[in-house]
N, C-alpha and C. Protein backbone atom coordinates (compact mmCIF):
# COMPACT_ATOMS: atom_id res chain seq x y z
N UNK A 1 147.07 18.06 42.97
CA UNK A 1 145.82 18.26 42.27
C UNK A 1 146.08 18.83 40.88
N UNK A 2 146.77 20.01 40.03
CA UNK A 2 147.40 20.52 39.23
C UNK A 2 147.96 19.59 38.55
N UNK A 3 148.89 18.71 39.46
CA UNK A 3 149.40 17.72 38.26
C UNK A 3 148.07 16.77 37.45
N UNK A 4 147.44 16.28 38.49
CA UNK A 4 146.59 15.33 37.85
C UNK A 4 145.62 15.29 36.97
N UNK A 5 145.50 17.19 36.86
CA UNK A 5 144.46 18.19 36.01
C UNK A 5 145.20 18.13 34.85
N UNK A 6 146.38 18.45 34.88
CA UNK A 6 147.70 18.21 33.72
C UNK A 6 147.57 16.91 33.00
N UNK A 7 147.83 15.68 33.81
CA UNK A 7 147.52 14.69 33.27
C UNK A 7 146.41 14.32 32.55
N UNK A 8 145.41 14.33 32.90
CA UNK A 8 143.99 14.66 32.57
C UNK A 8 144.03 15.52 31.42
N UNK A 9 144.18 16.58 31.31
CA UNK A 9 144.58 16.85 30.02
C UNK A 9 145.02 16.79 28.59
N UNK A 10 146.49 16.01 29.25
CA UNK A 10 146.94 15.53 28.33
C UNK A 10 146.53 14.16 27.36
N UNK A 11 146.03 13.43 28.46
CA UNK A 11 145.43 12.43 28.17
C UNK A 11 143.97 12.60 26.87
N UNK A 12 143.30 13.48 27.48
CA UNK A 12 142.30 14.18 26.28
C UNK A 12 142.89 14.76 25.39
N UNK A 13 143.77 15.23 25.36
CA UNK A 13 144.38 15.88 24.34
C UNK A 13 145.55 14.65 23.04
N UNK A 14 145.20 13.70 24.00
CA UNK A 14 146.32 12.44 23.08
C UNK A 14 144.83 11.61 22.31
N UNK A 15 143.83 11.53 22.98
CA UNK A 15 142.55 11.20 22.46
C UNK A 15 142.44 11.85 21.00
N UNK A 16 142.38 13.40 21.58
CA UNK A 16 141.23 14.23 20.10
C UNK A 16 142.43 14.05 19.03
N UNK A 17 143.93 13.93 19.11
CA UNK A 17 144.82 13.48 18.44
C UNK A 17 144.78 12.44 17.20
N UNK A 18 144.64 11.39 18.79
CA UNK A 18 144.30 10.14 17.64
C UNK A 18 142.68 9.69 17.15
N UNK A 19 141.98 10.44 17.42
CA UNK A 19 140.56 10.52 16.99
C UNK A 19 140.67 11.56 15.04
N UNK A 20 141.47 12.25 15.66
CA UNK A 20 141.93 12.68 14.39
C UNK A 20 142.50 11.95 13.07
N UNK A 21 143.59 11.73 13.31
CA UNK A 21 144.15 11.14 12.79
C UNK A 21 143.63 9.62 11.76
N UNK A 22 142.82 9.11 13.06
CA UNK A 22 141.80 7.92 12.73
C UNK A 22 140.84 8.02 11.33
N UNK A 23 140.50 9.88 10.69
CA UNK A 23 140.00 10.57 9.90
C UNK A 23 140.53 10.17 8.54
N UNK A 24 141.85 10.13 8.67
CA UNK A 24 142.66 10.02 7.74
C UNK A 24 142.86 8.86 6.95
N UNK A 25 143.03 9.14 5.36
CA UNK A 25 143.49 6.96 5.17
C UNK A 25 144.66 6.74 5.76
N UNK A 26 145.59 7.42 5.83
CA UNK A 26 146.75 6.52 6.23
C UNK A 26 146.24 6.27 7.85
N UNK A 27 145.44 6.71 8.94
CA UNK A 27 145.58 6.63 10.12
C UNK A 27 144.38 5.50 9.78
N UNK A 28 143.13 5.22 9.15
CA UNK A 28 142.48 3.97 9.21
C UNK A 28 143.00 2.81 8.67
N UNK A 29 144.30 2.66 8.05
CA UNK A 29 145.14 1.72 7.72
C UNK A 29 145.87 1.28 8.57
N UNK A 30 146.38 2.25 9.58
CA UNK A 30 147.36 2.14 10.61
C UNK A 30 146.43 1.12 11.43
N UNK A 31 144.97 1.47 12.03
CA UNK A 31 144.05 1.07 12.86
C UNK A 31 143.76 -0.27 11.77
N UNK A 32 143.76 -0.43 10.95
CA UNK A 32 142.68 -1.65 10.65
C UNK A 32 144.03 -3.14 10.61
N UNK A 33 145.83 -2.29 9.95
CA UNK A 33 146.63 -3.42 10.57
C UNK A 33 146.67 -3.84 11.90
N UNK A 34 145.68 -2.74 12.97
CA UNK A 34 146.13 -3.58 14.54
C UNK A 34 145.33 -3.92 14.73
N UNK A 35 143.94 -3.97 13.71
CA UNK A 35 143.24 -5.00 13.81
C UNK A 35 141.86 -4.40 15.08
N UNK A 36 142.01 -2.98 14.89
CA UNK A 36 141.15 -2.24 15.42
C UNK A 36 140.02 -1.41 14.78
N UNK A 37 140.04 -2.09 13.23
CA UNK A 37 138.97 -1.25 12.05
C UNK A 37 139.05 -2.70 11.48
N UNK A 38 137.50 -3.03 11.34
CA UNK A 38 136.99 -4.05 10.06
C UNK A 38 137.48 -3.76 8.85
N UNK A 39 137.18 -4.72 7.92
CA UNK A 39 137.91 -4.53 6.77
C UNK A 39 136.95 -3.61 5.78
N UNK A 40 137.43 -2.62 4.91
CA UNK A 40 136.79 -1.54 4.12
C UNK A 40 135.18 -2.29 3.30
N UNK A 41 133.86 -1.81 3.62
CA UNK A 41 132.81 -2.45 3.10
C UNK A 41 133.14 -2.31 1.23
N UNK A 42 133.09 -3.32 0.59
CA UNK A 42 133.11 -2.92 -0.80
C UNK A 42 132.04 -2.53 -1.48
N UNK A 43 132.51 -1.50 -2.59
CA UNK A 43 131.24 -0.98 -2.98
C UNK A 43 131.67 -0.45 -4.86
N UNK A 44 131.07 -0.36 -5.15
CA UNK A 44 131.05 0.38 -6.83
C UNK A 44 130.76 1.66 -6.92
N UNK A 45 131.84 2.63 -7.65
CA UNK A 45 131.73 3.82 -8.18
C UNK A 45 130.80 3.63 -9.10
N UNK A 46 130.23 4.72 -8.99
CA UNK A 46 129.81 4.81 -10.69
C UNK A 46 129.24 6.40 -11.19
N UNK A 47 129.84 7.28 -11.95
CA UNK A 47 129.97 8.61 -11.78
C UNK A 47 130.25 8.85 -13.19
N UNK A 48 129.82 9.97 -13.62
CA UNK A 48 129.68 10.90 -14.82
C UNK A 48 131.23 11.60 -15.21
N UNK A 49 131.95 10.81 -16.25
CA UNK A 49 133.17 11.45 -16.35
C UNK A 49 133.50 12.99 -17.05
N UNK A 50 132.62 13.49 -16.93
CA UNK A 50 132.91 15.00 -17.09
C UNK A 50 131.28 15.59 -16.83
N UNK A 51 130.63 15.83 -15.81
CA UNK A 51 129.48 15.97 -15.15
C UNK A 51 129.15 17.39 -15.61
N UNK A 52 130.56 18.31 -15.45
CA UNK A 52 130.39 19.86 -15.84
C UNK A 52 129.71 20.18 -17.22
N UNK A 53 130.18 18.99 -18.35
CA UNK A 53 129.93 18.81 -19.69
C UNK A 53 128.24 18.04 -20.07
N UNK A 54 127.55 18.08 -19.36
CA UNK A 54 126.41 17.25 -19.25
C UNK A 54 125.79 18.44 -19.94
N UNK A 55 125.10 17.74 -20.61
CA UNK A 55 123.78 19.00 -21.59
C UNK A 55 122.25 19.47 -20.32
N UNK A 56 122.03 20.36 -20.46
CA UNK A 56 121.39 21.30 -19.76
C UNK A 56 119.99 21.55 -20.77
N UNK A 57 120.37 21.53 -22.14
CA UNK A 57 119.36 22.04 -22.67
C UNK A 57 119.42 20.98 -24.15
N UNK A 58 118.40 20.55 -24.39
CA UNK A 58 118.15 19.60 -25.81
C UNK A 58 117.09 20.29 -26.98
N UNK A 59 117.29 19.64 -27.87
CA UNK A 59 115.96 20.22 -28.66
C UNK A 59 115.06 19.24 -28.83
N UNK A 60 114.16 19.91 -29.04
CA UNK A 60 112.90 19.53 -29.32
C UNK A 60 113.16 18.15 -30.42
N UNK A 61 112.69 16.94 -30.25
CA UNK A 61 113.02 15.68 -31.03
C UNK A 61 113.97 14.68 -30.59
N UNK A 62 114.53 14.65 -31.52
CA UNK A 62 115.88 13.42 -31.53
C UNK A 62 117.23 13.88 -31.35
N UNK A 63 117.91 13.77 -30.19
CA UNK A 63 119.44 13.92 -29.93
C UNK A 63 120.48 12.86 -30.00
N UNK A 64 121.33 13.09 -31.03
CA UNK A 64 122.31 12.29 -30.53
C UNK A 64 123.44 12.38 -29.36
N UNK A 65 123.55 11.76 -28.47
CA UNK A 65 124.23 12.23 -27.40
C UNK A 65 125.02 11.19 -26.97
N UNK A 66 126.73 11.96 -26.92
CA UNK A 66 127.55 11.14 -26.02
C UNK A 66 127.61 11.45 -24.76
N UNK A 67 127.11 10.57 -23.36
CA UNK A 67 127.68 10.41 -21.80
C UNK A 67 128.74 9.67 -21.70
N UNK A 68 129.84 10.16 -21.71
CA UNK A 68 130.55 9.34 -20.74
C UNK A 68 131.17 8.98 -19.50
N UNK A 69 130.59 8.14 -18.59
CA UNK A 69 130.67 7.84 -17.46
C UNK A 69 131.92 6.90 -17.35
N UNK A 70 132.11 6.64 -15.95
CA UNK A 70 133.44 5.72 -15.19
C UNK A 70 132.53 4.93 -14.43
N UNK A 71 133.44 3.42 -14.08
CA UNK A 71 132.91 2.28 -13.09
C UNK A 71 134.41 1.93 -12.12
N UNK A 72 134.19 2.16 -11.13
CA UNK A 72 135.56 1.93 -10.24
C UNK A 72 134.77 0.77 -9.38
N UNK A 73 135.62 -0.61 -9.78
CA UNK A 73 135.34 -1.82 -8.85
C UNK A 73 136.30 -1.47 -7.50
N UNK A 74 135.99 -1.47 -6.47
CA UNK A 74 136.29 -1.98 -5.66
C UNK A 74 135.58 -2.75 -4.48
N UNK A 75 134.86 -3.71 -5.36
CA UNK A 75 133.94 -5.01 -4.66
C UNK A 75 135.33 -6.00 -3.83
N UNK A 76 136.42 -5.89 -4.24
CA UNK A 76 137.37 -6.91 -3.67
C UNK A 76 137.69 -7.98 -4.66
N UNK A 77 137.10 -7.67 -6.12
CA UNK A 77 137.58 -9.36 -7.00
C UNK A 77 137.14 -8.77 -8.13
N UNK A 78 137.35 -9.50 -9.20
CA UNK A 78 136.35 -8.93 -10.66
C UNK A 78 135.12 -9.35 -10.19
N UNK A 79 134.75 -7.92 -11.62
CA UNK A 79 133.55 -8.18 -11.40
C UNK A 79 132.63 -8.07 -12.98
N UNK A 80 131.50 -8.56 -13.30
CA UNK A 80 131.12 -8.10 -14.54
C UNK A 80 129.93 -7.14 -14.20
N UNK A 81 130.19 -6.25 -14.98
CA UNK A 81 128.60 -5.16 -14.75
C UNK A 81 127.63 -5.32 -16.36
N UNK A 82 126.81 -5.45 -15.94
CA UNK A 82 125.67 -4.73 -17.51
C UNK A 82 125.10 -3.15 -17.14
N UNK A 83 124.96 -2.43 -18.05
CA UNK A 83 124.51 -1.02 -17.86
C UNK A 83 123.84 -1.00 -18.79
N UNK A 84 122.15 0.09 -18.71
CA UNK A 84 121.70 0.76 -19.37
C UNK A 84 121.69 1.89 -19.25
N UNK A 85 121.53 3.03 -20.59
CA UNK A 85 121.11 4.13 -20.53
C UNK A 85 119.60 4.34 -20.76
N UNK A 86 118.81 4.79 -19.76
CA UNK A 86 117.02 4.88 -19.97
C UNK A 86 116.63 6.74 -19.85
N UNK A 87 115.44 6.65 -20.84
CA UNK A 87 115.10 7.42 -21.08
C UNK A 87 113.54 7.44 -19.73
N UNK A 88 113.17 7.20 -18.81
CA UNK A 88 111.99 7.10 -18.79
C UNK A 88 112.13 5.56 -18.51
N UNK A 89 110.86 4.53 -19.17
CA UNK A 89 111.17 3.51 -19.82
C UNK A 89 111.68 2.62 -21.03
N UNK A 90 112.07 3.71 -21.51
CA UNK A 90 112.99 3.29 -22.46
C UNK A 90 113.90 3.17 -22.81
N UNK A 91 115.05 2.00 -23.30
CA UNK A 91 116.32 1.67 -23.15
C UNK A 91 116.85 2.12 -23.89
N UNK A 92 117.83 3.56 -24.00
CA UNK A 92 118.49 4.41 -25.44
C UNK A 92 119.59 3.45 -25.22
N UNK A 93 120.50 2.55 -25.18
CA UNK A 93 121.55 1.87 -25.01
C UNK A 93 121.88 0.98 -23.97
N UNK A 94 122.47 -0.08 -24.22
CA UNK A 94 123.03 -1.21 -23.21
C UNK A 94 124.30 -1.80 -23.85
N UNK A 95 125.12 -2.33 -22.37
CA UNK A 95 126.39 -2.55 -22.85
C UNK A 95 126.93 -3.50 -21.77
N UNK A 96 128.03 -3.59 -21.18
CA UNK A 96 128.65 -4.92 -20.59
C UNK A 96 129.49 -4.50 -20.59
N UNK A 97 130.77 -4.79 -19.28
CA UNK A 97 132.23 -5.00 -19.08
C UNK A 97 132.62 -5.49 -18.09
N UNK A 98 133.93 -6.06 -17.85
CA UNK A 98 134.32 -6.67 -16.76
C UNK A 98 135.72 -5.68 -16.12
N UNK A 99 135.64 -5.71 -15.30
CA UNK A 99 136.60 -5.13 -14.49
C UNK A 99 137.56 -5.95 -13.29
N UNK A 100 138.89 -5.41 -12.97
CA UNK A 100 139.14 -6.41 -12.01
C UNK A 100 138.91 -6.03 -11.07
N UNK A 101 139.66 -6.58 -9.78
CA UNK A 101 139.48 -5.47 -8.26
C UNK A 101 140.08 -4.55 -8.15
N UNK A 102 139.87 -3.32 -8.03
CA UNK A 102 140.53 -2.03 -7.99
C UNK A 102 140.82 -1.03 -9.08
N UNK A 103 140.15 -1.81 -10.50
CA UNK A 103 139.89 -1.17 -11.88
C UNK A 103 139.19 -0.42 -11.82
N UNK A 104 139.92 1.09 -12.67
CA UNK A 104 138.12 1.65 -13.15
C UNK A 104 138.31 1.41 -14.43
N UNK A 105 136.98 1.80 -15.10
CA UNK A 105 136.77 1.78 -16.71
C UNK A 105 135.96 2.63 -17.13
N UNK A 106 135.76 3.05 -18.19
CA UNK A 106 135.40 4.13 -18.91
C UNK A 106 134.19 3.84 -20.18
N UNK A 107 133.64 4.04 -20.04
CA UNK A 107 132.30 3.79 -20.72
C UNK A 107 131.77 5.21 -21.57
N UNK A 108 132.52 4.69 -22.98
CA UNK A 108 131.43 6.16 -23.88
C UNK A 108 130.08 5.62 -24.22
N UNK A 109 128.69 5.99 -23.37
CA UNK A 109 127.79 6.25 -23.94
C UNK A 109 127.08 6.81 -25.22
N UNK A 110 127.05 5.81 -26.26
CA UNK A 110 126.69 6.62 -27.20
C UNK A 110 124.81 6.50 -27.68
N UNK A 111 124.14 7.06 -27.76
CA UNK A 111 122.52 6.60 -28.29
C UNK A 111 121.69 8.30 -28.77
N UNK A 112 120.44 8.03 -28.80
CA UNK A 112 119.74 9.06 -29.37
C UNK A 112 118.67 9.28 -28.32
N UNK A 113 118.72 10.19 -27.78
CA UNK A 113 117.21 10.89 -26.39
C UNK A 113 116.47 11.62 -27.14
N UNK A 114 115.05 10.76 -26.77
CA UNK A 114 114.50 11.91 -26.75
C UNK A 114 113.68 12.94 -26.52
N UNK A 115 113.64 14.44 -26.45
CA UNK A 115 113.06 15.09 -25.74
C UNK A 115 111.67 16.10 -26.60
N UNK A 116 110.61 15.36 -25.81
CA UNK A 116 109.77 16.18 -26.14
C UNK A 116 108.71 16.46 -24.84
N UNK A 117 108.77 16.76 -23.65
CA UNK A 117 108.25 17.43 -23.33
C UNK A 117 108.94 18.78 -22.77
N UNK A 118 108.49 19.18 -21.54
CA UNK A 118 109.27 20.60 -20.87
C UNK A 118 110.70 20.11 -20.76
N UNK A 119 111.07 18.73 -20.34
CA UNK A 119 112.24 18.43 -19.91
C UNK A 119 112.54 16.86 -20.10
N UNK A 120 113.49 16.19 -20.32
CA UNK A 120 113.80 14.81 -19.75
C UNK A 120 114.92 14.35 -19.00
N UNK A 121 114.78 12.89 -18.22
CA UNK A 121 115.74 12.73 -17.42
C UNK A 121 116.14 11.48 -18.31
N UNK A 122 117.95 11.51 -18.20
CA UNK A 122 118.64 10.25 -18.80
C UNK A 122 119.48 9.59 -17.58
N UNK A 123 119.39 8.46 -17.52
CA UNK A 123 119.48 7.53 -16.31
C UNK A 123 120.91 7.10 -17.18
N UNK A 124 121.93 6.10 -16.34
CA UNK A 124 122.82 5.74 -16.64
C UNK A 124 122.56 4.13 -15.29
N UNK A 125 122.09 3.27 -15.66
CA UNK A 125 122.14 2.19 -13.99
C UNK A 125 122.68 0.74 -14.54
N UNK A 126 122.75 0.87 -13.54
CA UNK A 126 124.03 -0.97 -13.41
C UNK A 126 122.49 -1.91 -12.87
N UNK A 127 122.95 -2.97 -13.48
CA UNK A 127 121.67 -4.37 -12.79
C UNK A 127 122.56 -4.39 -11.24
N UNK A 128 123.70 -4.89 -11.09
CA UNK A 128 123.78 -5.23 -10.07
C UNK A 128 125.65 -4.68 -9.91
N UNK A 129 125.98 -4.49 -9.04
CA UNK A 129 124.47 -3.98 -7.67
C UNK A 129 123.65 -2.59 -8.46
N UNK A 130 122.24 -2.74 -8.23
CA UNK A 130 121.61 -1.65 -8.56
C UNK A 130 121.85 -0.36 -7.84
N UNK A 131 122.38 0.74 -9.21
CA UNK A 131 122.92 1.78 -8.64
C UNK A 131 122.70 2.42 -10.27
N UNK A 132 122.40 4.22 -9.77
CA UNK A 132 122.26 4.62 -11.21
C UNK A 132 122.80 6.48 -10.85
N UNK A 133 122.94 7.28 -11.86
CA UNK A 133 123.43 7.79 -11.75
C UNK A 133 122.18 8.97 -13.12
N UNK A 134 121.80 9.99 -13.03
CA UNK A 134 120.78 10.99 -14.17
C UNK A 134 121.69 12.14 -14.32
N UNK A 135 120.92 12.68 -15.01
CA UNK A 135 120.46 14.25 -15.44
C UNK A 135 119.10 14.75 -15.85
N UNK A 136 118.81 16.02 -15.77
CA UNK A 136 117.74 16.09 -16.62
C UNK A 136 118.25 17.11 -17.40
N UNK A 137 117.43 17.06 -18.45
CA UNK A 137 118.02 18.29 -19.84
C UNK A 137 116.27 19.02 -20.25
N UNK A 138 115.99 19.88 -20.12
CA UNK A 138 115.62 21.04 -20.85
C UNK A 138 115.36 21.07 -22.54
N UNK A 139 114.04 20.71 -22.77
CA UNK A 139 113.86 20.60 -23.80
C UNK A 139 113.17 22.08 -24.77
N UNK A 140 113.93 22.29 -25.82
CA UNK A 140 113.97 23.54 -26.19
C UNK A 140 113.62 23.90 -27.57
């Protein structure tokens, strides 16, 4: 009886192991060569390359302002993106690039916001796949 409690054991204990492990990239690589994990869903980064540096507070009027954001393809192939920067409804900048599979790229935002009420939000979004990325800034 002891042994088989032992066994039993161990057996759960080789589980939460490889349940672990499974956590990991190298252990969902291990699983997806034996053909026991589908292949990775592809998807697009798209993120604020220095987020800490984002303005908090604007003045009152017309800003000139650089965002610069990143685009990491990993759709599985090139890809071309269009991006705007919007104020609201309004388009402070648009632009275009192509990337390959597994590229990122770097996008300086450059245009003029602007803020005149308590606050505004500046959008950064891709047409496709639709995906966007803000802030809001504090108008002062």
């Amino acid at each position: 009886m002891r042994g088989r409690f032992l066994g039993m054991a161990a057996a759960a204990a080789l589980v939460v192991v490889l349940l672990g492990a499974a956590q990991t990239a190298p252990g969902r690589s291990a699983l997806r060569h034996a053909g026991l994990l589908g292949r990775a869903e592809p998807y697009t980064e798209l993120a604020f390359a220095r987020p800490s540096e984002l303005p908090q507070r604007l003045r009152t009027g017309r800003n000139r302002l650089s965002v610069p954001f990143t685009l990491h393809n990993a759709e599985g192939g090139p890809r071309a993106y269009a991006w705007t920067i919007r104020s609201g409804r309004t388009v402070l900048a648009r632009g275009s690039l192509r990337t390959a599979a597994g590229e990122r790229a770097s996008v300086r935002g450059r245009f003029v916001a602007p803020c005149h009420d308590r606050r505004t939000r500046v959008e950064v979004r891709l047409a496709r796949p639709a995906e966007s990325i803000g802030f809001w800034a504090q108008c002062v």
